[in-house]
C-alpha atoms as a PDB file:
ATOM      1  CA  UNK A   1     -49.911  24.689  51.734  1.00  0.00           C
ATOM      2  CA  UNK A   2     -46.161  25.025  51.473  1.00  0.00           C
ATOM      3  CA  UNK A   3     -43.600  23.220  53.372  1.00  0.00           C
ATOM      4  CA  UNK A   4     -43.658  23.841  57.146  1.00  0.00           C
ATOM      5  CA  UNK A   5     -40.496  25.682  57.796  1.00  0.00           C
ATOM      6  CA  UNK A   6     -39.132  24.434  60.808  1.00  0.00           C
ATOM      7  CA  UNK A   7     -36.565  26.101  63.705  1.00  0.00           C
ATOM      8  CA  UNK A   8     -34.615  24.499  66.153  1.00  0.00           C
ATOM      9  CA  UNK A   9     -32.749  26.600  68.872  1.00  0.00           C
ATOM     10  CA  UNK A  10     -30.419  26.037  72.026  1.00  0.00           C
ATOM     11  CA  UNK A  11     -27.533  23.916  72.525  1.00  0.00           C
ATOM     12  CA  UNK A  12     -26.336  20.595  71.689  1.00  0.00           C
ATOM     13  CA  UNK A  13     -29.456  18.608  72.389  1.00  0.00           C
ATOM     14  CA  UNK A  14     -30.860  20.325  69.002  1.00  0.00           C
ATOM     15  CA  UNK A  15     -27.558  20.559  67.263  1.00  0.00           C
ATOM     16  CA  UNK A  16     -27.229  17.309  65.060  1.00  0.00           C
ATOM     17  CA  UNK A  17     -29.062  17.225  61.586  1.00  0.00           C
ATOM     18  CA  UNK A  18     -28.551  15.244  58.367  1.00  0.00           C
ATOM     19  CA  UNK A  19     -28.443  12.389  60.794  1.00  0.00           C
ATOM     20  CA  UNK A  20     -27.866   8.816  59.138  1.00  0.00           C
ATOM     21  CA  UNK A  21     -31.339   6.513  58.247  1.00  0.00           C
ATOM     22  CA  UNK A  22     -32.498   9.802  59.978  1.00  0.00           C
ATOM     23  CA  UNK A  23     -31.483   9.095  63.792  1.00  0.00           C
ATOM     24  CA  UNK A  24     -31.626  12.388  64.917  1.00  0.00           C
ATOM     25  CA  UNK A  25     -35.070  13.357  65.604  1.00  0.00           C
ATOM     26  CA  UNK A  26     -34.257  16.656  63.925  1.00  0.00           C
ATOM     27  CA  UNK A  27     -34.778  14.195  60.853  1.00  0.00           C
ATOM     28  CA  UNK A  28     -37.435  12.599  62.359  1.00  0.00           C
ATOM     29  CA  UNK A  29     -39.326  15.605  62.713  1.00  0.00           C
ATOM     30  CA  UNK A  30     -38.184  17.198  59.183  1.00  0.00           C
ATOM     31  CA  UNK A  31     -38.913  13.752  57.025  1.00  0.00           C
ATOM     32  CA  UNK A  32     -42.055  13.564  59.099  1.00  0.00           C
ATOM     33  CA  UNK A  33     -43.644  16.896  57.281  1.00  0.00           C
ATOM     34  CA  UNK A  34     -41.143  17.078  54.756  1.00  0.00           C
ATOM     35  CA  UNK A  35     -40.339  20.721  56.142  1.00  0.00           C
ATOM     36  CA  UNK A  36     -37.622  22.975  55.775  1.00  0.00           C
ATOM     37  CA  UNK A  37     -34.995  23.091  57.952  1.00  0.00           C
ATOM     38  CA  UNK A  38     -34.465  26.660  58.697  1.00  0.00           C
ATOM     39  CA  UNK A  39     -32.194  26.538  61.793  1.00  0.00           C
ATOM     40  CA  UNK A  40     -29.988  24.292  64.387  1.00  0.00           C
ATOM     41  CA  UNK A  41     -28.523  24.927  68.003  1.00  0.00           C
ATOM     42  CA  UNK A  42     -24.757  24.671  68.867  1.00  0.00           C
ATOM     43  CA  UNK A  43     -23.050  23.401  71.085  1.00  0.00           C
ATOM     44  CA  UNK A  44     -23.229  25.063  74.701  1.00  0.00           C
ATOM     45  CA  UNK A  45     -25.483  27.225  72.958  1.00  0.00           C
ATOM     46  CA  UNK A  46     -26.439  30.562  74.486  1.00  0.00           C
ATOM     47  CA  UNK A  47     -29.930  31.834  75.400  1.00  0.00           C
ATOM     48  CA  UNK A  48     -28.443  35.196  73.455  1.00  0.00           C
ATOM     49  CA  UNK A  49     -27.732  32.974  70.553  1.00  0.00           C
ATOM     50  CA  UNK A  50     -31.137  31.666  70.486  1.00  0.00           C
ATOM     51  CA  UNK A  51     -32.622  35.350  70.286  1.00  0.00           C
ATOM     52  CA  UNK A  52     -29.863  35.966  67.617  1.00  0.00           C
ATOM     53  CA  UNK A  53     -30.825  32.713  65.594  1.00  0.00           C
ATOM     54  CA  UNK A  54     -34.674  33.292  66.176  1.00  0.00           C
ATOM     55  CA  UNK A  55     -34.481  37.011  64.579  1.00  0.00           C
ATOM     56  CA  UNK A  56     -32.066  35.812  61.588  1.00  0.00           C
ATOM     57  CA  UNK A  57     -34.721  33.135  60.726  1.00  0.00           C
ATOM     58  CA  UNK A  58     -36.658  34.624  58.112  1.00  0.00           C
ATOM     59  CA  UNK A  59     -39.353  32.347  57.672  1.00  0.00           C
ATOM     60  CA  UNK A  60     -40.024  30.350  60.827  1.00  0.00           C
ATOM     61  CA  UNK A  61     -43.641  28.372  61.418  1.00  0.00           C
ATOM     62  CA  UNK A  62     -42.594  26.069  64.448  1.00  0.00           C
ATOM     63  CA  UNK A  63     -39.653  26.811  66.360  1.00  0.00           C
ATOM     64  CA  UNK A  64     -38.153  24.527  69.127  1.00  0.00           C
ATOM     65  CA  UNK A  65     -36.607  25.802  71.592  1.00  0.00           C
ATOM     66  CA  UNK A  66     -34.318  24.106  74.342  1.00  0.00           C
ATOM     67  CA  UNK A  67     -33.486  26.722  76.603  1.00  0.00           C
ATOM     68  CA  UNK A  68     -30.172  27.730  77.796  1.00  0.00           C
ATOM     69  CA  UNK A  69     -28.315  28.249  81.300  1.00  0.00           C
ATOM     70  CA  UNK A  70     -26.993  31.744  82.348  1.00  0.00           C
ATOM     71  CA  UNK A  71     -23.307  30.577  82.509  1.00  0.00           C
ATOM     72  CA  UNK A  72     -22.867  30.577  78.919  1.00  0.00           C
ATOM     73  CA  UNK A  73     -21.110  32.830  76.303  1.00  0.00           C
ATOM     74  CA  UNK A  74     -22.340  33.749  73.213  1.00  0.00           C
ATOM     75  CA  UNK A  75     -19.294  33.933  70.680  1.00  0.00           C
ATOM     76  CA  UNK A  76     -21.372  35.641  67.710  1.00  0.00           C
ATOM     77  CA  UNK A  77     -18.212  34.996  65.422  1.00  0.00           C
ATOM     78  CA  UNK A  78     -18.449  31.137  66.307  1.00  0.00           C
ATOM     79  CA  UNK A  79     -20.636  28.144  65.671  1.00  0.00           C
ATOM     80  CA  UNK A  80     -20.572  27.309  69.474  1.00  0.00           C
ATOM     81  CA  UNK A  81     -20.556  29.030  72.464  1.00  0.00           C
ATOM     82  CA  UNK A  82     -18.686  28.387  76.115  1.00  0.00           C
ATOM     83  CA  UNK A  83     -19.083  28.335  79.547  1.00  0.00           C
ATOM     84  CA  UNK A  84     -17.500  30.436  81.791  1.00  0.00           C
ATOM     85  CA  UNK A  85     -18.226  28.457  84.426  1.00  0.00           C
ATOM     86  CA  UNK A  86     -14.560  27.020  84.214  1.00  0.00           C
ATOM     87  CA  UNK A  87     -12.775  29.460  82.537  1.00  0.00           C
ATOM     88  CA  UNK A  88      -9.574  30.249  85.611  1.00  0.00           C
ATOM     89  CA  UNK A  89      -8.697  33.804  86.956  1.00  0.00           C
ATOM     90  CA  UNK A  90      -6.975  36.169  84.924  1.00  0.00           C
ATOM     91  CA  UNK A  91      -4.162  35.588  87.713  1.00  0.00           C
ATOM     92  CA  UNK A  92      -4.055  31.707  86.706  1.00  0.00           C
ATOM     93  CA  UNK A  93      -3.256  31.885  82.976  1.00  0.00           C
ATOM     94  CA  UNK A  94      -3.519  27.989  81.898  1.00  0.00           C
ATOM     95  CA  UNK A  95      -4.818  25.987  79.538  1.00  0.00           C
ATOM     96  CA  UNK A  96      -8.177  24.100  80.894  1.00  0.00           C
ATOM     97  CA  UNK A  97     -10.931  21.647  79.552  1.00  0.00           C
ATOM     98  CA  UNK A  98     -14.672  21.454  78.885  1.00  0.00           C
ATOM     99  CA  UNK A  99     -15.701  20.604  81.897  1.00  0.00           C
ATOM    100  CA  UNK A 100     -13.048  21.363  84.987  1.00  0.00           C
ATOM    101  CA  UNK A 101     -10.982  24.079  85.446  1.00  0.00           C
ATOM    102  CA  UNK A 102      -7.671  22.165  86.350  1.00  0.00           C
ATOM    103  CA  UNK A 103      -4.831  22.836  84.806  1.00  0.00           C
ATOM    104  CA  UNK A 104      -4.101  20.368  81.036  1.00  0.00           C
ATOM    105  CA  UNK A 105      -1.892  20.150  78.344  1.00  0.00           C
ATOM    106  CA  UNK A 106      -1.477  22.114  75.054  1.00  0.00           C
ATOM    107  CA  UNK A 107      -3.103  19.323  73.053  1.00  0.00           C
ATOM    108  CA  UNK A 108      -6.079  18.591  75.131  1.00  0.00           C
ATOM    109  CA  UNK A 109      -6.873  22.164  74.976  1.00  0.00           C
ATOM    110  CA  UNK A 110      -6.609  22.684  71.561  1.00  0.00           C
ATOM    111  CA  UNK A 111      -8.859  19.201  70.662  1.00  0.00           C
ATOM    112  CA  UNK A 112     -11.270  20.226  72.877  1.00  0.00           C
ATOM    113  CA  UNK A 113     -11.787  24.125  71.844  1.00  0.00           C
ATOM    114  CA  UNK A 114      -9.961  24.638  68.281  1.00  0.00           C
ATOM    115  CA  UNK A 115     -10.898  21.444  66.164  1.00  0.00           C
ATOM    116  CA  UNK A 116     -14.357  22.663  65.595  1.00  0.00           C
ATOM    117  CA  UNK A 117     -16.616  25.290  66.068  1.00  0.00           C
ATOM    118  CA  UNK A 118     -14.649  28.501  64.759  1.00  0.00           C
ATOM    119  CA  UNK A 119     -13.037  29.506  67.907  1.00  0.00           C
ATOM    120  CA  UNK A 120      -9.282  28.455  66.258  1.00  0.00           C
ATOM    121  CA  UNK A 121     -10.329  30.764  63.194  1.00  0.00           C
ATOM    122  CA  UNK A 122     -11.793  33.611  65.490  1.00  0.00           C
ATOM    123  CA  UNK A 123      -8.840  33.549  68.491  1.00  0.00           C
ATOM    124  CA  UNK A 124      -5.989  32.577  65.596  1.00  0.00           C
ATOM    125  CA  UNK A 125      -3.810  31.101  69.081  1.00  0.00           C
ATOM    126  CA  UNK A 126      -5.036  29.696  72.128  1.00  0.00           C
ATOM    127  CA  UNK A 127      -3.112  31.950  74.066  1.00  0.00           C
ATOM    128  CA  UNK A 128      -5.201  34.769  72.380  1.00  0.00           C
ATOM    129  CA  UNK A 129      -8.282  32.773  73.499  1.00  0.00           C
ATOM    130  CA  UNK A 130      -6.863  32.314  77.398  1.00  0.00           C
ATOM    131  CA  UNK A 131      -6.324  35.891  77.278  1.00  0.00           C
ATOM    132  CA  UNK A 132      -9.937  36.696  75.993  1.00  0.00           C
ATOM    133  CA  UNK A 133     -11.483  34.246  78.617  1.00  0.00           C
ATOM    134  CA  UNK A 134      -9.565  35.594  81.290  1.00  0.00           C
ATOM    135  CA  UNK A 135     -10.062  39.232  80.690  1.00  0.00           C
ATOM    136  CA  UNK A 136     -13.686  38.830  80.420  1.00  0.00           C
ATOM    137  CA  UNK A 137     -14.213  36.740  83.869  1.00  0.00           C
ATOM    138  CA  UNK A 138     -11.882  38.758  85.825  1.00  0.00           C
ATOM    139  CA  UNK A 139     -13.195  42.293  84.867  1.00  0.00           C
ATOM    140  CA  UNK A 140     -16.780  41.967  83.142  1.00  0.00           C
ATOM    141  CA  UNK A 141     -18.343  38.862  85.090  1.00  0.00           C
ATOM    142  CA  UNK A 142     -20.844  38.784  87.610  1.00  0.00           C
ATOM    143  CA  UNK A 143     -23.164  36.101  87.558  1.00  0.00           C
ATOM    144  CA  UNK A 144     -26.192  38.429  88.818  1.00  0.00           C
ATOM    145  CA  UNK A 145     -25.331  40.199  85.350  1.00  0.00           C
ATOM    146  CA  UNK A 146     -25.042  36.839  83.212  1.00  0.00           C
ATOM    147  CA  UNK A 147     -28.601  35.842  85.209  1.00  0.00           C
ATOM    148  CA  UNK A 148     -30.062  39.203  84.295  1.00  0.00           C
ATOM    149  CA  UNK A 149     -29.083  38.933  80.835  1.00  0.00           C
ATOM    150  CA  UNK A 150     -30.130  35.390  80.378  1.00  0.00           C
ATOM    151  CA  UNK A 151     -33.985  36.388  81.480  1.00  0.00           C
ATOM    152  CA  UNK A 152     -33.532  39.426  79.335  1.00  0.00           C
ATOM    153  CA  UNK A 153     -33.546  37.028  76.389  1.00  0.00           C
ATOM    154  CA  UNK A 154     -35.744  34.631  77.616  1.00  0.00           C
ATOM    155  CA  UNK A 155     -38.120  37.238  78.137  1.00  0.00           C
ATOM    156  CA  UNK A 156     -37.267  38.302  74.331  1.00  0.00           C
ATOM    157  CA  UNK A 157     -37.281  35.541  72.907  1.00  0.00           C
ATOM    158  CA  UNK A 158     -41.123  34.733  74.467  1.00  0.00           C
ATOM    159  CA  UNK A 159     -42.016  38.069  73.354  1.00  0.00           C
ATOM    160  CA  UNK A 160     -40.895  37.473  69.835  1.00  0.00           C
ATOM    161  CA  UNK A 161     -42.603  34.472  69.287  1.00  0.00           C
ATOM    162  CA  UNK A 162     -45.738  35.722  70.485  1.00  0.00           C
ATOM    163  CA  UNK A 163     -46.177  38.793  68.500  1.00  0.00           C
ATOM    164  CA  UNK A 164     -44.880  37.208  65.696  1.00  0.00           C
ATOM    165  CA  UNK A 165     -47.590  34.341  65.907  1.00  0.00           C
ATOM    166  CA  UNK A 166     -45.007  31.715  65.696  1.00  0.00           C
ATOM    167  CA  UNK A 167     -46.388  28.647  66.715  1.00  0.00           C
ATOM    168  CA  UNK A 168     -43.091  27.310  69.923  1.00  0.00           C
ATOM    169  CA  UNK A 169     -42.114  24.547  71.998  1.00  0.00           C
ATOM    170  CA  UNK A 170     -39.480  25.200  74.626  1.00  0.00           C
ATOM    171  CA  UNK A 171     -37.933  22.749  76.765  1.00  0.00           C
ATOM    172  CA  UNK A 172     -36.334  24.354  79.965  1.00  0.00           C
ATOM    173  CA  UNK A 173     -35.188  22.996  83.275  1.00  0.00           C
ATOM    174  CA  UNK A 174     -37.637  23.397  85.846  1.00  0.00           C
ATOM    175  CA  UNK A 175     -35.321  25.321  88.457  1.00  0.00           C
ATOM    176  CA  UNK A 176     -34.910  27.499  86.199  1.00  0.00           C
ATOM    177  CA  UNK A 177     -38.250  28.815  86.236  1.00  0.00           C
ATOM    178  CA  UNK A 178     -38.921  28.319  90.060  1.00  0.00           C
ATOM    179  CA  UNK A 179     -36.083  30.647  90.927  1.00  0.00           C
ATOM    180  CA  UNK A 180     -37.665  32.802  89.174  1.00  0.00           C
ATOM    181  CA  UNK A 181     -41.451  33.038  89.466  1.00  0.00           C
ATOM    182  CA  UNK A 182     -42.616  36.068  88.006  1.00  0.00           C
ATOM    183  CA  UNK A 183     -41.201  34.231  84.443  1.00  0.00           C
ATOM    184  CA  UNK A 184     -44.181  33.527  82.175  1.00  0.00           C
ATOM    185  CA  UNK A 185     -44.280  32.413  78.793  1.00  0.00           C
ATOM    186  CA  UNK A 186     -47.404  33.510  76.497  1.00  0.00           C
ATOM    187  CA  UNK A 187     -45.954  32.300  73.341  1.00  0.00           C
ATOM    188  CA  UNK A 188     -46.628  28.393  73.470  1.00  0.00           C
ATOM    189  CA  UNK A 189     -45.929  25.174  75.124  1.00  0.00           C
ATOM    190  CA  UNK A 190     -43.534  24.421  78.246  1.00  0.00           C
ATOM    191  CA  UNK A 191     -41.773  20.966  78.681  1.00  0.00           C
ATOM    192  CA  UNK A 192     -39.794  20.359  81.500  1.00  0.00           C
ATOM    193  CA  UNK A 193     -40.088  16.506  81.434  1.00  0.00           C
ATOM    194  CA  UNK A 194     -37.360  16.927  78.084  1.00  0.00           C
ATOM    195  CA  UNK A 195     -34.980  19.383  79.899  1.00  0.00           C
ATOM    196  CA  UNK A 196     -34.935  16.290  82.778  1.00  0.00           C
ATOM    197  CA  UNK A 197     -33.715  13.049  80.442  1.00  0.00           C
ATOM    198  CA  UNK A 198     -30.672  12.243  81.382  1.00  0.00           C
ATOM    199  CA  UNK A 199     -27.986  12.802  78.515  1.00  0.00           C
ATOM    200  CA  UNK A 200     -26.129   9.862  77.053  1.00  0.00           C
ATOM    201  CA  UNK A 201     -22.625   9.810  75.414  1.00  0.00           C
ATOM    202  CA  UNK A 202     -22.488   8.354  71.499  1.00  0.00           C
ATOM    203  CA  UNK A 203     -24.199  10.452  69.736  1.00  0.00           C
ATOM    204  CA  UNK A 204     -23.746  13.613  68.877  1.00  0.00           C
ATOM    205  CA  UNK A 205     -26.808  15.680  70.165  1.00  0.00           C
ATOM    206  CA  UNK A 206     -25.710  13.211  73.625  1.00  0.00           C
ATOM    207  CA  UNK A 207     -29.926  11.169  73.508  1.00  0.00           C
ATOM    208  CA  UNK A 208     -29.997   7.666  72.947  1.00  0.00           C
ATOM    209  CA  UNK A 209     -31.117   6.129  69.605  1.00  0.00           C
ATOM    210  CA  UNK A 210     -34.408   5.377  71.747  1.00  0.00           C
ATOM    211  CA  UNK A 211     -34.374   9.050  73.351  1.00  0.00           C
ATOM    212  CA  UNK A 212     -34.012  10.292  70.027  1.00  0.00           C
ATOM    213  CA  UNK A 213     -37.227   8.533  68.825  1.00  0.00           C
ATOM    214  CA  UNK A 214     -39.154   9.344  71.972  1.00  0.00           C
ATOM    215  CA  UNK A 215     -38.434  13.051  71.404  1.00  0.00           C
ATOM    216  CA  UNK A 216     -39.376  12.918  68.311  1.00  0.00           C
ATOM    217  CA  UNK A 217     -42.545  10.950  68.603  1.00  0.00           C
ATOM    218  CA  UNK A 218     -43.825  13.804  71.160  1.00  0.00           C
ATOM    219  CA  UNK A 219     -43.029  16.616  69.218  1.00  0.00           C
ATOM    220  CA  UNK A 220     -44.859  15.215  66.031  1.00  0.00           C
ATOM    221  CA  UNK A 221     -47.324  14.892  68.062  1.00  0.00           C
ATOM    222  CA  UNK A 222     -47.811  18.349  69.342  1.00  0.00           C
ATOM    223  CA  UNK A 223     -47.091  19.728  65.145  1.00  0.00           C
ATOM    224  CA  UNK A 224     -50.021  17.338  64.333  1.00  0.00           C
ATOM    225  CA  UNK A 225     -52.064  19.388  67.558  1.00  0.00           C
ATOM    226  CA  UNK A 226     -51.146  22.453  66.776  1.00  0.00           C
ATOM    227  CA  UNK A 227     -52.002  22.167  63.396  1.00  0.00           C
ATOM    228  CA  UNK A 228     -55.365  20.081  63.746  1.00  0.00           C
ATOM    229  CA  UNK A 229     -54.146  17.316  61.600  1.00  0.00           C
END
């Protein structure tokens, strides 16, 4: 049998490969089966990136999925996506950070949104990116329409998997699904336990080294199931 190819999608918790003495348990995982690495999330990682990523994979046996939140934007030109959950009015043109809306300096703008991720090389200025933010909260935002489009995906995505006989894992907060009943997936397991552990600052995919190992440990597990090994 040839390598297991192997797909991880979402945001940051499944962003952070190549991990040193193998850390992450991306590596874990990979050095486990000695698989291919097909695919990584992103930070603040769309659900419409993860259909994107899914149908760019060519070869995908095992895909992991941590599932998004609808207050996400997918920048298809970027290696990250945003939240518009702080992005100001149009009316209130300032700079802002990751996670508030108040009003910051120049610099902790641009550290926080043009040192990585292609938004300085997309956007060129961040006034250009303000502008961009802005424009899109103030005249093409609703979040009924972000929601809808978020299940959309999901729905997509689950759809995908299944008729492509792609064996999936997908961690997903359990509100998520109880808002929304009628959601069902047919295409593998569901985790909420993961989506629950609490994130921890350090590293960069935000587990602990321990975290990182426990994750691991249960998704080797279910390969090992799902493969009868």
């Amino acid at each position: 049998m040839s390598n297991l190819k192997i797909g991880f999608y979402g945001h940051s918790s499944v962003c952070w490969a190549n991990s040193k003495n193998s850390i992450s348990f991306i590596d874990q995982i990979i050095d486990k089966f000695n698989a291919d690495l097909v695919n990584i999330g992103v930070p603040q990682g769309s659900e419409e990136r993860i259909l994107f990523d899914l149908k760019k994979s060519k070869e995908v046996d095992v895909a992991i999925i941590f599932h998004s939140s609808p207050k996400f934007i997918f920048l298809p030109n970027c290696s990250r996506d945003v939240s518009i959950s702080n992005v100001p009015s149009r009316k209130a043109k300032y700079f802002w950070s990751e996670d508030k809306s108040d009003q910051v300096s120049t610099d902790k703008f641009e550290n926080e949104f043009f040192t990585y991720g292609k938004i300085k090389e997309v956007f060129d200025t961040p006034e250009e990116y303000v502008d961009a933010m802005t424009h899109l909260k103030e005249y093409f935002y609703h979040p009924d329409l972000f929601s809808n489009r978020f299940y959309s995906a999901l729905q997509s995505i689950d759809n995908y998997l299944e008729n492509k006989k792609i064996k999936s894992y997908h961690v997903i907060r359990p509100s998520l699904i109880i808002q929304h009943p009628w959601i069902k997936f047919n295409s593998g397991t569901v985790d909420v336990s993961l989506a629950l552990m609490p994130n921890t600052t350090g590293l960069p995919n935000n587990y602990s080294v321990e975290q990182n190992k426990l994750i691991g440990d249960k998704l080797i597990i279910w390969i090992n199931k799902e493969y009868g090994w």
